[in-house]
Protein backbone atom coordinates (compact mmCIF):
# COMPACT_ATOMS: atom_id res chain seq x y z
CA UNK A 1 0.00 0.00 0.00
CA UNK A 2 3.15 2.24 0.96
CA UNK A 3 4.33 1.23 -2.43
CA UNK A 4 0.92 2.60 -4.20
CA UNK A 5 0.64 5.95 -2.43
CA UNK A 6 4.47 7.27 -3.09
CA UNK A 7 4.08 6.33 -6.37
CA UNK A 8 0.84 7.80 -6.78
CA UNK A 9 2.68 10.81 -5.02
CA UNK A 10 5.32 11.11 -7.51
CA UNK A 11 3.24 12.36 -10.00
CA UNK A 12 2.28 15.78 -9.42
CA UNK A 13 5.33 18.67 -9.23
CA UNK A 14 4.82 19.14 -5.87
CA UNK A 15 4.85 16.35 -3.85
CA UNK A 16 7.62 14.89 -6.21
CA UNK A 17 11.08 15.81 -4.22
CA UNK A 18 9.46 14.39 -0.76
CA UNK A 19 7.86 11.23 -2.37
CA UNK A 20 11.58 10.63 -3.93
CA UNK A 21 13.16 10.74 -0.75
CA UNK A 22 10.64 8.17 0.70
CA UNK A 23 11.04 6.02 -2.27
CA UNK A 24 14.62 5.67 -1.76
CA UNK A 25 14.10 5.00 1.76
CA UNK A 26 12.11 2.03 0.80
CA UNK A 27 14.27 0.82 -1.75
CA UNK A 28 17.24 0.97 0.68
CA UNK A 29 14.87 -0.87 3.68
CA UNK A 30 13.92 -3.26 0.65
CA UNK A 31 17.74 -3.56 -0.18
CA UNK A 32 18.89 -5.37 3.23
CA UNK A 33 16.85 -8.37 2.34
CA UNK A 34 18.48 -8.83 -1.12
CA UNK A 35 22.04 -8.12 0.76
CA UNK A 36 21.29 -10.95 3.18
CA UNK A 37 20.33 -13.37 0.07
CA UNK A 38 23.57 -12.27 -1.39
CA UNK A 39 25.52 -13.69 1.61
CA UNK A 40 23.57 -16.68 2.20
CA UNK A 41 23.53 -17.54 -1.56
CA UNK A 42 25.37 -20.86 -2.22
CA UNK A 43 28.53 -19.65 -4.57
CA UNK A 44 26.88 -20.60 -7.66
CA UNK A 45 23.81 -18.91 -7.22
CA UNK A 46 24.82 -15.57 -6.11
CA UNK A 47 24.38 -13.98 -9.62
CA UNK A 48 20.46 -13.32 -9.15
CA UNK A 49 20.92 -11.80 -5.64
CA UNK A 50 23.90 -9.29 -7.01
CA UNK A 51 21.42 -8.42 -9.22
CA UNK A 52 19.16 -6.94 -6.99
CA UNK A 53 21.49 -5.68 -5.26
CA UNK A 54 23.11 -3.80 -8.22
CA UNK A 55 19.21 -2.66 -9.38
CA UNK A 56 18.75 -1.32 -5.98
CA UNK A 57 21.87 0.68 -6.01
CA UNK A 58 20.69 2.15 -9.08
CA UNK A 59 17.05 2.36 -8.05
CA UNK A 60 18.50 4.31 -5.11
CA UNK A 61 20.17 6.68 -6.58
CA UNK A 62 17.96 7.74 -9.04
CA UNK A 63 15.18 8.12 -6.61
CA UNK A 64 17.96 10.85 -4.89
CA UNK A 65 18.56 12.37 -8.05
CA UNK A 66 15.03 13.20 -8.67
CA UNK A 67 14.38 14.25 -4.83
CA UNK A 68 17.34 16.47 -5.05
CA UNK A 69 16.10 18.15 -8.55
């Protein structure tokens, strides 16, 4: 439901910077889970974890770019 609203939230000009910021709050809360698979990932399975990882990272810092814009 979070998920819904800030998107929904992103939308209009105003409410855009603050909805960013909470968005990459998520993604980073979201983030620790796909961290934790990363480490308990046997070693030939860690490819779709680091993956998530990696799309978080970049999910992250886009979400700052628009907050900060």
């Amino acid at each position: 439901m979070a998920l819904l609203a800030d998107a929904a939230l992103l939308l209009p000009a105003p409410t855009r910077p603050a909805a960013a910021g909470a968005t990459a709050t998520m993604i980073t809360v979201f983030a620790v889970a796909h961290v934790d698979a990363l480490v308990h990932a046997p070693a030939g399975r860690r490819w779709s974890p680091a993956l998530k990882v990696l799309l978080n990272v970049a999910y992250v810092g886009w979400a700052i770019a628009v907050a900060v814009s």
